[in-house]
Protein backbone atom coordinates (compact mmCIF):
# COMPACT_ATOMS: atom_id res chain seq x y z
CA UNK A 1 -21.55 -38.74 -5.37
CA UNK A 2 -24.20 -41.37 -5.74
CA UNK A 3 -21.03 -44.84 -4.67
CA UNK A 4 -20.84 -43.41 -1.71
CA UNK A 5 -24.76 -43.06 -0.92
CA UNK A 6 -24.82 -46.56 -2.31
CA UNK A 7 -22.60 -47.51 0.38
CA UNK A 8 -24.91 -45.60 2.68
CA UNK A 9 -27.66 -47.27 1.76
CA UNK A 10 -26.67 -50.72 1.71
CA UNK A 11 -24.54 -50.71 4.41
CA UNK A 12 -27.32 -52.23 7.36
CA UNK A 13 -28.07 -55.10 4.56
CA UNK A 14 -24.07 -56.16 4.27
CA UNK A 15 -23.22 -55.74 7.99
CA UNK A 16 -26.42 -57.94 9.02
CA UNK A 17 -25.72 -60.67 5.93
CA UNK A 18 -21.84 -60.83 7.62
CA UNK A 19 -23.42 -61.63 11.27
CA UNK A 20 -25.45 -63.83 10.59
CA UNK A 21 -22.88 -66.11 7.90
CA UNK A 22 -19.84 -66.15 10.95
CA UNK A 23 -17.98 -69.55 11.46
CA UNK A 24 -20.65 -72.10 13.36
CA UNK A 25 -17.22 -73.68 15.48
CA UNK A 26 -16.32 -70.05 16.40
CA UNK A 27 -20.18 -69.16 17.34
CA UNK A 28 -20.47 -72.32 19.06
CA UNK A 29 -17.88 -72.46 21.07
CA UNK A 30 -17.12 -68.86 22.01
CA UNK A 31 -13.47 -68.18 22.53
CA UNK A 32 -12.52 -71.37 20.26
CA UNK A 33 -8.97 -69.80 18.33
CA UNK A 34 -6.12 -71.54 16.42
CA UNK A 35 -3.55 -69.10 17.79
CA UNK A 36 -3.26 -65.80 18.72
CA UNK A 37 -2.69 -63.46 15.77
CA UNK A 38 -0.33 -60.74 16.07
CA UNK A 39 0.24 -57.36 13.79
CA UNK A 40 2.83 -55.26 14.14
CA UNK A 41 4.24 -52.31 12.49
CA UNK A 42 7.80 -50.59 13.13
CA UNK A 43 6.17 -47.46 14.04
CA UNK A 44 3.30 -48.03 15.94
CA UNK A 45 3.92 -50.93 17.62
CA UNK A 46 2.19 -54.12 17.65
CA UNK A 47 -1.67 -56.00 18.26
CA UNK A 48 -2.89 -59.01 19.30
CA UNK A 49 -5.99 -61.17 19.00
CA UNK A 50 -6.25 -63.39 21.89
CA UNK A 51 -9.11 -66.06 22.84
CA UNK A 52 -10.64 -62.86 24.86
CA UNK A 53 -11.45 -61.13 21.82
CA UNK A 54 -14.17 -63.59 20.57
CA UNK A 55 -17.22 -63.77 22.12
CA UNK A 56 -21.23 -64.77 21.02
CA UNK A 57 -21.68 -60.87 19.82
CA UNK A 58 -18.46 -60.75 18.19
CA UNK A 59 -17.87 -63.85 16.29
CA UNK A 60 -15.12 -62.84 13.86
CA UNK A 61 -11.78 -61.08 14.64
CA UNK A 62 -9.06 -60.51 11.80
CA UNK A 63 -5.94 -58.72 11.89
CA UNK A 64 -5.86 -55.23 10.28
CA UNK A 65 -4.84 -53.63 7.04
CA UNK A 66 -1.49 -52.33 6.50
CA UNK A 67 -0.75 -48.91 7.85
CA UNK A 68 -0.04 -48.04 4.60
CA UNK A 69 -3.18 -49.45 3.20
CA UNK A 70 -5.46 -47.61 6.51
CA UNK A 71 -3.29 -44.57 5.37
CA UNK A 72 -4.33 -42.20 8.62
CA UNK A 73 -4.19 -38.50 7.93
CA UNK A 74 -5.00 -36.00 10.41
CA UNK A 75 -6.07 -32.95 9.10
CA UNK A 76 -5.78 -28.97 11.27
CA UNK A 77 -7.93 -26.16 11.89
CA UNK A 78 -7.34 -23.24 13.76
CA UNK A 79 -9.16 -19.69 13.89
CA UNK A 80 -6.12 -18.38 12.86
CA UNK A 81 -6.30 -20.48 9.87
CA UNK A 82 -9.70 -22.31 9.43
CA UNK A 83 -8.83 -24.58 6.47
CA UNK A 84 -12.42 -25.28 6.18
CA UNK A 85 -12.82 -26.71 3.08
CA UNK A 86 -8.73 -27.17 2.60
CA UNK A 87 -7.01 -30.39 3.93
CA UNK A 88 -4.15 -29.01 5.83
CA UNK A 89 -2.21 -32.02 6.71
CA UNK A 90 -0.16 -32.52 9.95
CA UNK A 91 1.82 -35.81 10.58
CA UNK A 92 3.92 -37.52 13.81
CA UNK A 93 6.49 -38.62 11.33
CA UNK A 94 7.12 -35.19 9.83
CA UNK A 95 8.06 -32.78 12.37
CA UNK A 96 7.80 -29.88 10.09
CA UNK A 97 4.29 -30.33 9.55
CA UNK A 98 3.73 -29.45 12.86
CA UNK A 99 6.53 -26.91 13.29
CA UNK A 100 5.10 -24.95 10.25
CA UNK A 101 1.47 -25.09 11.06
CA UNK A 102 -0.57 -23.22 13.48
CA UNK A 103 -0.45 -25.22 15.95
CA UNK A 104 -0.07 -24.21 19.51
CA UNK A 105 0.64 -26.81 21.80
CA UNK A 106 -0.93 -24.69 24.87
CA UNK A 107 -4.89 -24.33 23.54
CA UNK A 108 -7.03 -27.38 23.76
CA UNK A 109 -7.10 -29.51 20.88
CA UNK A 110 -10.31 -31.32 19.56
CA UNK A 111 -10.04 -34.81 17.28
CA UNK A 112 -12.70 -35.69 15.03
CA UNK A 113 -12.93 -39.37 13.98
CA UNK A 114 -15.43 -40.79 11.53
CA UNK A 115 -16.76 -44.40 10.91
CA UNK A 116 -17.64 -47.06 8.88
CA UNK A 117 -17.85 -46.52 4.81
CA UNK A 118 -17.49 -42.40 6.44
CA UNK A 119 -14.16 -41.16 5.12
CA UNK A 120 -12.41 -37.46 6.69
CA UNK A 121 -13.36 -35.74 4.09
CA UNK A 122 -17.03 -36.26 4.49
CA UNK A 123 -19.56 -32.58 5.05
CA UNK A 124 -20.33 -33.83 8.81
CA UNK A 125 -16.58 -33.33 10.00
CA UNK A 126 -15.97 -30.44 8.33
CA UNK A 127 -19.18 -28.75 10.02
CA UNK A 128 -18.36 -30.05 13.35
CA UNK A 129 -14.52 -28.26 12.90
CA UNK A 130 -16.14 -25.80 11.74
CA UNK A 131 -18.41 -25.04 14.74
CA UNK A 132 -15.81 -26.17 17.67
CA UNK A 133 -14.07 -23.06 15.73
CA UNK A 134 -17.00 -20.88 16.66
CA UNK A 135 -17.09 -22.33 19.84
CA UNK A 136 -13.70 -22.27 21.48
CA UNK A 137 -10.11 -21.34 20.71
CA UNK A 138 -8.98 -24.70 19.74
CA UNK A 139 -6.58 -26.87 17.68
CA UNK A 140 -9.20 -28.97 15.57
CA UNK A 141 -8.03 -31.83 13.91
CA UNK A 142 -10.38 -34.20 11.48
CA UNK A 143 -8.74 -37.75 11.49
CA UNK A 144 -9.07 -39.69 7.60
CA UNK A 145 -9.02 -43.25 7.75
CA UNK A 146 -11.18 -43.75 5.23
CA UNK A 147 -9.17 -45.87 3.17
CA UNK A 148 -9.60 -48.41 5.90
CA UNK A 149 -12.79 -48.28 6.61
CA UNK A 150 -14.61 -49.92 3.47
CA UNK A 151 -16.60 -52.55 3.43
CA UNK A 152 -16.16 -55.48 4.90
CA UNK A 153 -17.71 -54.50 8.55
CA UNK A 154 -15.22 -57.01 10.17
CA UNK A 155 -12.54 -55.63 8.39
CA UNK A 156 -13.29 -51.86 9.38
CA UNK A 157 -14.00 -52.94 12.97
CA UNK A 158 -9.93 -54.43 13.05
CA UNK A 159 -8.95 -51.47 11.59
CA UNK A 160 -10.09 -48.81 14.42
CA UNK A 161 -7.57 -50.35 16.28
CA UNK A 162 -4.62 -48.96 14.20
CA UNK A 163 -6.56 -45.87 13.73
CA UNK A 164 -6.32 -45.37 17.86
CA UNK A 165 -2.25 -46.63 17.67
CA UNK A 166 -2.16 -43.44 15.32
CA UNK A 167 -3.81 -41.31 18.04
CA UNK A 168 -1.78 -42.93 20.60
CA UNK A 169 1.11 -41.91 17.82
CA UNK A 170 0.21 -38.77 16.92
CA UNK A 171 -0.59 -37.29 20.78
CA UNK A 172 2.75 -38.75 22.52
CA UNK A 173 4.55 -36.67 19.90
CA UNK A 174 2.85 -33.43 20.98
CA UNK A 175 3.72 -34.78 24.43
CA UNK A 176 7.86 -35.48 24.17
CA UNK A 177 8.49 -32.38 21.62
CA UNK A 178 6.22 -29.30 22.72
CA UNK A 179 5.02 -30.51 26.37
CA UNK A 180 1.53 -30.87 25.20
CA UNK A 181 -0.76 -31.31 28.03
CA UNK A 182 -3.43 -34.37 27.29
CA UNK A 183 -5.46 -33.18 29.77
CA UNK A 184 -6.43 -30.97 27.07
CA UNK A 185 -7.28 -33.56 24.50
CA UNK A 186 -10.45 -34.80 23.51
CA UNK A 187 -11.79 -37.00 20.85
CA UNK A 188 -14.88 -36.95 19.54
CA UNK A 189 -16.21 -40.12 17.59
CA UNK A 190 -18.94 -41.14 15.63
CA UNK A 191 -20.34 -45.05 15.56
CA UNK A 192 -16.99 -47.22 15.22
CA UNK A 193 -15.15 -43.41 15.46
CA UNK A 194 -16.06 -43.80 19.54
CA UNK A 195 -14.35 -47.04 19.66
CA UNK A 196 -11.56 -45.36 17.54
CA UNK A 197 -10.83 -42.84 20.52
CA UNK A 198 -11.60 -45.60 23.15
CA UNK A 199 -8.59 -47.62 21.47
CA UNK A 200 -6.53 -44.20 21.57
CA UNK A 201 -6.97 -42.53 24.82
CA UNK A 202 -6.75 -45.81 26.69
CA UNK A 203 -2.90 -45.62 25.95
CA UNK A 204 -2.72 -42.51 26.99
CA UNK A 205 -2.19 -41.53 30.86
CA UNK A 206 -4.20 -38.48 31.55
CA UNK A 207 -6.07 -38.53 27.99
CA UNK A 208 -8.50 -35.69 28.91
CA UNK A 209 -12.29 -36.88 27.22
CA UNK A 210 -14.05 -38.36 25.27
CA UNK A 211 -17.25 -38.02 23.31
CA UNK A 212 -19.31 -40.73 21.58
CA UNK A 213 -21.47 -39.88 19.04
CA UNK A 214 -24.05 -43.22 19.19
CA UNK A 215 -20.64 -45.67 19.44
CA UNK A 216 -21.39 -48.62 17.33
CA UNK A 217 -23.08 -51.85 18.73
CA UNK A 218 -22.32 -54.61 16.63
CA UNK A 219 -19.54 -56.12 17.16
CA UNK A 220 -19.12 -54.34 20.48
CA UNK A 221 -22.47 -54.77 22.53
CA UNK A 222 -22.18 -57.70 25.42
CA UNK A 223 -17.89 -57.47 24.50
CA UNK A 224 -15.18 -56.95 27.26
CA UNK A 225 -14.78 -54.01 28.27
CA UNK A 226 -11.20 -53.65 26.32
CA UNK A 227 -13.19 -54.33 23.26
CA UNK A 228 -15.45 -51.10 23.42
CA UNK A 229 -15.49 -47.84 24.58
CA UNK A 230 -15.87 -47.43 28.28
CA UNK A 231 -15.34 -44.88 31.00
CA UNK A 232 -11.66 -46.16 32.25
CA UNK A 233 -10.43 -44.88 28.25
CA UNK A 234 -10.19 -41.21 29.54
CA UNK A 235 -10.58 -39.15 32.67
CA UNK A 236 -14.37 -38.25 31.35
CA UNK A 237 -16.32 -39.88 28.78
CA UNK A 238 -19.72 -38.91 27.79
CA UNK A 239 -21.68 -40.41 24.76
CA UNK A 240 -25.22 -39.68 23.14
CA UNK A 241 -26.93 -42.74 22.49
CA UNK A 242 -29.89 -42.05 19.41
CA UNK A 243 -29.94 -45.53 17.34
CA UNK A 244 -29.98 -48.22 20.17
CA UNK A 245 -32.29 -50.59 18.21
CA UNK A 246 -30.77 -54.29 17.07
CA UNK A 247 -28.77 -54.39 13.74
CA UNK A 248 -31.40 -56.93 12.59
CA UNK A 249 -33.59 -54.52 12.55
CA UNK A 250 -31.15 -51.97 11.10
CA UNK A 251 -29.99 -50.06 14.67
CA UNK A 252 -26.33 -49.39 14.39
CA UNK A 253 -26.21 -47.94 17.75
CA UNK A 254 -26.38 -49.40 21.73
CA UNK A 255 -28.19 -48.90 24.61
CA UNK A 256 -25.71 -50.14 26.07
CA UNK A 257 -23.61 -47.82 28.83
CA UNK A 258 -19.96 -46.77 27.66
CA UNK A 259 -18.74 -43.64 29.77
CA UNK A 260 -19.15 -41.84 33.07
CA UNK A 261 -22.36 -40.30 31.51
CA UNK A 262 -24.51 -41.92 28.42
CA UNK A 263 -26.91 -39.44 27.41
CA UNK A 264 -30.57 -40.84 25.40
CA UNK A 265 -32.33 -38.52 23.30
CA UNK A 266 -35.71 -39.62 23.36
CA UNK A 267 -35.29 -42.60 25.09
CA UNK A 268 -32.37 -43.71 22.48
CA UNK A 269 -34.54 -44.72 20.03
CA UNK A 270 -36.54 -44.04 16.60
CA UNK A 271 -35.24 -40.00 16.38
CA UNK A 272 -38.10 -37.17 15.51
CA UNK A 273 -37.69 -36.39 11.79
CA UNK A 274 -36.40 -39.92 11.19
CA UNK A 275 -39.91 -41.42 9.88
CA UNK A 276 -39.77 -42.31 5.92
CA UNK A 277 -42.39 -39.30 5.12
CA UNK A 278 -39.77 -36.74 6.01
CA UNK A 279 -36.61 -38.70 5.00
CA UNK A 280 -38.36 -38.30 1.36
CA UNK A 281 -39.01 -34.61 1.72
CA UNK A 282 -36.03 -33.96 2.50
CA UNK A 283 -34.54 -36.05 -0.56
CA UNK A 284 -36.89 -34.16 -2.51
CA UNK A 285 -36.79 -30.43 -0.91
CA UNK A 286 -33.12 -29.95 0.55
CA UNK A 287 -30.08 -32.33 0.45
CA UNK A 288 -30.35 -35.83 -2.22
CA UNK A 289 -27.01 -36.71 -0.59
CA UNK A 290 -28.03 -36.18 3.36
CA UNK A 291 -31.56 -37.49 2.32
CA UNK A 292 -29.68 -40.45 1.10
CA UNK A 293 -27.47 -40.97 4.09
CA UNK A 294 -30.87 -40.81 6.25
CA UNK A 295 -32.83 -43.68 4.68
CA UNK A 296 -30.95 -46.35 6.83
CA UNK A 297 -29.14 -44.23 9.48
CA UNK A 298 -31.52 -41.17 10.32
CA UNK A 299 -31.40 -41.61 14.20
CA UNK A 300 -27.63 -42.81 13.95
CA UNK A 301 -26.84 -39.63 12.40
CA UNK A 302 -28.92 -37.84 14.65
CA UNK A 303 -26.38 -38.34 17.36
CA UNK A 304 -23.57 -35.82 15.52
CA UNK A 305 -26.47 -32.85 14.69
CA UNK A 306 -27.49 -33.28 18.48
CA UNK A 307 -23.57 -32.64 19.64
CA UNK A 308 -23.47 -29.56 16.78
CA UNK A 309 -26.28 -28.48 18.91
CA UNK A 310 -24.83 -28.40 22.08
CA UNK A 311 -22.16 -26.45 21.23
CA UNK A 312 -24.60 -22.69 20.99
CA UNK A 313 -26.37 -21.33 23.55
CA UNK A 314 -30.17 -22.08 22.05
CA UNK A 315 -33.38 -20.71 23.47
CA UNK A 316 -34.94 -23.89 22.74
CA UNK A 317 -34.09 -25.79 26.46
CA UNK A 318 -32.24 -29.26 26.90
CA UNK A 319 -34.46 -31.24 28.82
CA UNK A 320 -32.93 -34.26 30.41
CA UNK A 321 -34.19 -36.53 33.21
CA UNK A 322 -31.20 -38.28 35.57
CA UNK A 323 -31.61 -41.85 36.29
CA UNK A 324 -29.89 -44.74 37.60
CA UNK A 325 -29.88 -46.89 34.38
CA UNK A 326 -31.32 -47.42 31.49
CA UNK A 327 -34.07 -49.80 32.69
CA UNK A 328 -35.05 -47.67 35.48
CA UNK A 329 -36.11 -44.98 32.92
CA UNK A 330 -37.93 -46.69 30.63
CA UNK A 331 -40.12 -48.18 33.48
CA UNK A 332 -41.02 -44.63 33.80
CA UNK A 333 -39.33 -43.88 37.10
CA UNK A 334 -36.84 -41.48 36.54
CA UNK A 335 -39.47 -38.27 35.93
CA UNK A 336 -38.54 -35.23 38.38
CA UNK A 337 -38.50 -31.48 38.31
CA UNK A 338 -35.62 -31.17 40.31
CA UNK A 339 -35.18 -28.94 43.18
CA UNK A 340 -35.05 -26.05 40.39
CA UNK A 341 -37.95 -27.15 38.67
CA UNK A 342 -35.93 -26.99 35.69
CA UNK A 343 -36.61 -30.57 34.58
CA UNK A 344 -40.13 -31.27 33.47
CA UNK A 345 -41.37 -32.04 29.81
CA UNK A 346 -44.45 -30.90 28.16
CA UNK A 347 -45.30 -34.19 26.14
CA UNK A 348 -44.60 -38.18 25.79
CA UNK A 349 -44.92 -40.46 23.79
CA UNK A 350 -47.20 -43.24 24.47
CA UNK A 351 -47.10 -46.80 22.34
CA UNK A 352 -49.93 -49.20 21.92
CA UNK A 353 -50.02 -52.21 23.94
CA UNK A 354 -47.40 -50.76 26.79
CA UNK A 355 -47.62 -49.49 29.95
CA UNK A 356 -46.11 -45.93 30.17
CA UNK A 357 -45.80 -43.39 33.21
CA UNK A 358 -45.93 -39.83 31.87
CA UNK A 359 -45.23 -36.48 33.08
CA UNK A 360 -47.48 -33.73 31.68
CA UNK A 361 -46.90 -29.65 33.11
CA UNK A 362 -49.08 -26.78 33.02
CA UNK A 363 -48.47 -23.27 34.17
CA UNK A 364 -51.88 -22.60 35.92
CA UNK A 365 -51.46 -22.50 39.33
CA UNK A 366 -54.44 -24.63 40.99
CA UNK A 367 -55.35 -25.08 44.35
CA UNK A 368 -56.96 -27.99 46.41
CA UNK A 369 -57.37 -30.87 43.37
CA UNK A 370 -61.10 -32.40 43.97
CA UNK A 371 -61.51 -33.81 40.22
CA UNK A 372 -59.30 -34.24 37.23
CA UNK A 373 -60.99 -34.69 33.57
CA UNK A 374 -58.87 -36.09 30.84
CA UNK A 375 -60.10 -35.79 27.35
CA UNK A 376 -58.28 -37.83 25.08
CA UNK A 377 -58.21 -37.58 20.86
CA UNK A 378 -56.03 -39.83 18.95
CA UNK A 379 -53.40 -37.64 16.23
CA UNK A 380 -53.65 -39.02 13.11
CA UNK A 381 -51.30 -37.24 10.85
CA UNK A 382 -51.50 -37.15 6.85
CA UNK A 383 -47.50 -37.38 6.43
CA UNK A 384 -46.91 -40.04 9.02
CA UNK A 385 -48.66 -43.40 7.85
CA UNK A 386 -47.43 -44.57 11.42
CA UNK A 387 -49.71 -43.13 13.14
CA UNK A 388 -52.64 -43.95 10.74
CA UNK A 389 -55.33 -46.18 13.30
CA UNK A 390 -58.42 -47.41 11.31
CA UNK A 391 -61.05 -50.36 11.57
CA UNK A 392 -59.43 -53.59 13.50
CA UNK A 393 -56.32 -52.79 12.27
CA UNK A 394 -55.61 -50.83 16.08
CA UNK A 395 -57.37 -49.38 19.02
CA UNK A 396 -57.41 -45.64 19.22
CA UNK A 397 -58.47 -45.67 23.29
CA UNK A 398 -56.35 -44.91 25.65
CA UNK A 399 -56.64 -46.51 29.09
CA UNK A 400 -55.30 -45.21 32.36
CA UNK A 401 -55.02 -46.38 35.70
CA UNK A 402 -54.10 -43.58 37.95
CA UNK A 403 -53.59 -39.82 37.49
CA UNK A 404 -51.02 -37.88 39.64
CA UNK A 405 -51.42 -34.01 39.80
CA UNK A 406 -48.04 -32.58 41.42
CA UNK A 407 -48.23 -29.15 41.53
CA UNK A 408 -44.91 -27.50 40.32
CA UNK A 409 -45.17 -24.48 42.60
CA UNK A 410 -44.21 -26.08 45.36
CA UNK A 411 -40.05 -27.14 45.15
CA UNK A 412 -37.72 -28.57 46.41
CA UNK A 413 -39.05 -31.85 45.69
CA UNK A 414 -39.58 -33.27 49.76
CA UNK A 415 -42.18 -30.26 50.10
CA UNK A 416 -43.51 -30.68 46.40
CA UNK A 417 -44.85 -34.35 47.10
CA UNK A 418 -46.55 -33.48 50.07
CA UNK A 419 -49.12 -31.80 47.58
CA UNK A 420 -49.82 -34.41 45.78
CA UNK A 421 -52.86 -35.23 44.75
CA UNK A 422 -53.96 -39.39 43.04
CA UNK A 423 -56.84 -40.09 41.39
CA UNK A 424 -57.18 -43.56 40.02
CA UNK A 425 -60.51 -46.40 40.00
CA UNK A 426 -61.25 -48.14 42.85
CA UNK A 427 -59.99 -51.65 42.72
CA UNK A 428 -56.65 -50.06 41.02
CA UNK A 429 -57.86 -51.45 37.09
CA UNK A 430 -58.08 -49.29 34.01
CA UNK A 431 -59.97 -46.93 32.85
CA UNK A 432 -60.86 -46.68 28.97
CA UNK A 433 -60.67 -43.46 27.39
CA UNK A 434 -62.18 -43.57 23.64
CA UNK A 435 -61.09 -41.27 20.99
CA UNK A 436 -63.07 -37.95 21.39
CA UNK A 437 -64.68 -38.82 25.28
CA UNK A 438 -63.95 -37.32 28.32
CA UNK A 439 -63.51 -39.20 31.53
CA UNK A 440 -63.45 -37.68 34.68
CA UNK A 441 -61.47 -39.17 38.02
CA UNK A 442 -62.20 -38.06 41.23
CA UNK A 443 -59.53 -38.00 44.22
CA UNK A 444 -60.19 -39.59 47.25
CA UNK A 445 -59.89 -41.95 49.32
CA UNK A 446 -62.07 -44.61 47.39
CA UNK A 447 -60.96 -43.33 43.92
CA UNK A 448 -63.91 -43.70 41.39
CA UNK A 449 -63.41 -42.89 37.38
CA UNK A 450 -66.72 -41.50 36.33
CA UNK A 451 -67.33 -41.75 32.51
CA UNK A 452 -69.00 -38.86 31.06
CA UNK A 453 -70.79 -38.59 27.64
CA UNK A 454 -68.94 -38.34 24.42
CA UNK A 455 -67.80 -34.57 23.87
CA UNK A 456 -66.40 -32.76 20.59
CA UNK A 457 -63.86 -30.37 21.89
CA UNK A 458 -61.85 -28.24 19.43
CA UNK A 459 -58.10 -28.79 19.86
């Protein structure tokens, strides 16, 4: 129990120490190789590593393990036989596996692929088999290639490669002996798993979808587009994006766009839950070994409960805003109802020292806006030292430039603008809001922020 949380744990440290100690001529000089390196395998075929592969972000290439030493298994679930818990093993090169199994060509059939130090065995693709189950009538299958995909990072990220010539393998088989449709497949990856699928479906005309769960960025951010995941690897390919920070600062993720649709739960970055206070409760309170997992990969993990999520109709709402690209969002202007009025958030989170647009709702109907007060009280939270602001360590006002009141009664969204209301200071600076005061803004023409005396209102 506690190697493979020490793998867990020190995973960020040994995949940052291996970027930063990569061959100076190869970092220097970008696509400087000897030759091209080749692997090949009777079965599956061979790989190459050409100049194209190397690149500033992705320094080192080596060829892969063995097949024998990646030793791929793919393990089934069905309803008619869940397995859960039981690994029922079907194999390409062993007809009979398949021919005995409960496997029916004609129902959809889900792949599961883990990544780095992650093996098939591990509780998260179990669970997710377990609730595509619940789901849909499907053929699940949990790919193990966790013999391949110790430690060293460079090593693993070769090794994906193989992984996806097994997929390729293992799905061109259903194809020539029971007519398998692969419209109907779809592979769902976590971290280097996503690339795993990407490497897969590509060789696969038709290869129906698939999903990546926060694909991993080093070694694959700023890369070709044959080197990562991207939207050409299958008819549809949607990913959720929760860990987008830099490895150096431990983000195994990337903001980077890989599919048709990339999906950011709160804005990609730094998930709820994912502070150190409640990483220790939990390790205390619930699960040592999830607890464990969570101290340097909370929000990359995040990615695979959000997608176990999806999956059940919840009374808790999916809010999403649709934007052009990343950039466009986080400057704050991708913030709509929609026509439906389906689309607006109740809260957002607001940094010090940044400039954020925000979109606040109420349900009270209001008429003709003449003034808008905004009292303001900074949330200082026992459990979260974060958000502890004291002395000259931080400033606990908040200061605003303009206020837009949009009321929500009034869709689609040509004739909701024309009710729009702006208050904001006259010569367009900020206003500062202290902790505890009230400030009011009136709206006209010559907007002017009126300050009014400190007030002690109970929240």
């Amino acid at each position: 129990m506690f190697s493979n949380n020490f793998f867990s744990i020190f995973a960020g440290t040994l995949l940052a120490l291996q970027l930063v100690s990569s061959n100076p001529a190869v970092l220097s000089k970008g696509k400087e190789v000897q030759d091209d390196k080749e692997w090949c395998d009777d079965v599956l075929g061979c790989l190459e590593i050409t100049d194209d592969w190397y690149c500033p972000t992705r320094p080192i290439n080596v060829l892969p393990d063995t097949r024998a030493d990646i030793n791929t298994r793919f393990y089934l679930h069905t309803r008619e036989a869940p397995n859960i818990g039981i690994e029922y093993t079907v194999s390409a090169d062993d007809l009979t596996s398949l021919e005995n199994s409960p496997f029916d060509p004609t129902k959809p059939t889900k792949f599961i692929c883990h990544g780095f130090i992650d093996k098939g065995t591990t509780r998260w693709l179990t669970e997710v088999a377990e609730n595509l189950l619940k789901h849909g009538d499907y053929n699940v299958i949990r790919i193990d290639w966790g013999d391949g995909s110790k430690p060293m990072y460079d090593q693993a990220t070769a090794n994906t490669r193989v992984v996806g010539l097994e997929i390729k393998h293992f799905v061109n088989t259903l194809i020539d002996t029971y007519g398998f449709d692969p419209a109907n497949a779809h592979c769902i990856g976590h971290s280097l798993g996503s690339h795993t699928c990407g490497y897969g479906g590509e060789q696969i005309p038709g290869f129906g979808r698939i999903t990546g769960l926060d694909p991993a960025g080093p070694y694959f951010t700023g890369t070709p587009y044959f080197v990562h995941l991207d939207d050409t690897d299958a008819v549809f390919v949607d990913n959720y994006h929760t860990d987008a920070d830099s490895i150096l600062v431990l983000g195994y993720g990337t903001g980077e766009p890989m599919g048709n649709v990339d999906i950011y739960p709160n804005s990609g970055h730094d998930q709820p839950g994912c502070d150190p206070v409640d990483i220790a409760v939990e390790l205390i309170t619930e699960d040592m070994i999830n607890g464990g997992r969570d101290i340097f990969a909370c929000s990359h993990i995040r990615s695979i409960k959000y997608f176990n999520e999806s999956l059940f109709d919840n009374t808790c709402k999916w809010v999403a805003h649709l934007c052009y690209d990343y950039e466009t969002f986080e400057a704050g202007n991708c913030y709509s109802c929609g026509d439906d009025n389906s689309l607006c958030t109740d809260h957002e989170r607001i940094d010090h020292g940044l400039i954020k647009r925000s979109l606040f709702i109420d349900l009270i109907d209001v008429d003709h806006i003449l003034r808008v007060e905004l009292l303001w009280k900074y949330n200082d939270e026992v459990l979260h030292p974060g958000t502890h602001c004291n002395g000259l360590l931080c400033n606990r006002s908040l200061y605003v430039q303009s206020v837009l009141v949009s009321p929500i009664s009034h869709y689609p969204e040509s004739e909701r603008q024309s009710f729009e209301s702006t208050a904001c200071s006259t010569d367009g600076s900020y206003t500062e809001i202290e902790d505890g005061s009230t400030v009011s803004f009136l709206v006209s023409t010559a907007c002017t922020a009126v300050s009014t005396e400190n007030t002690v209102t109970k929240k």
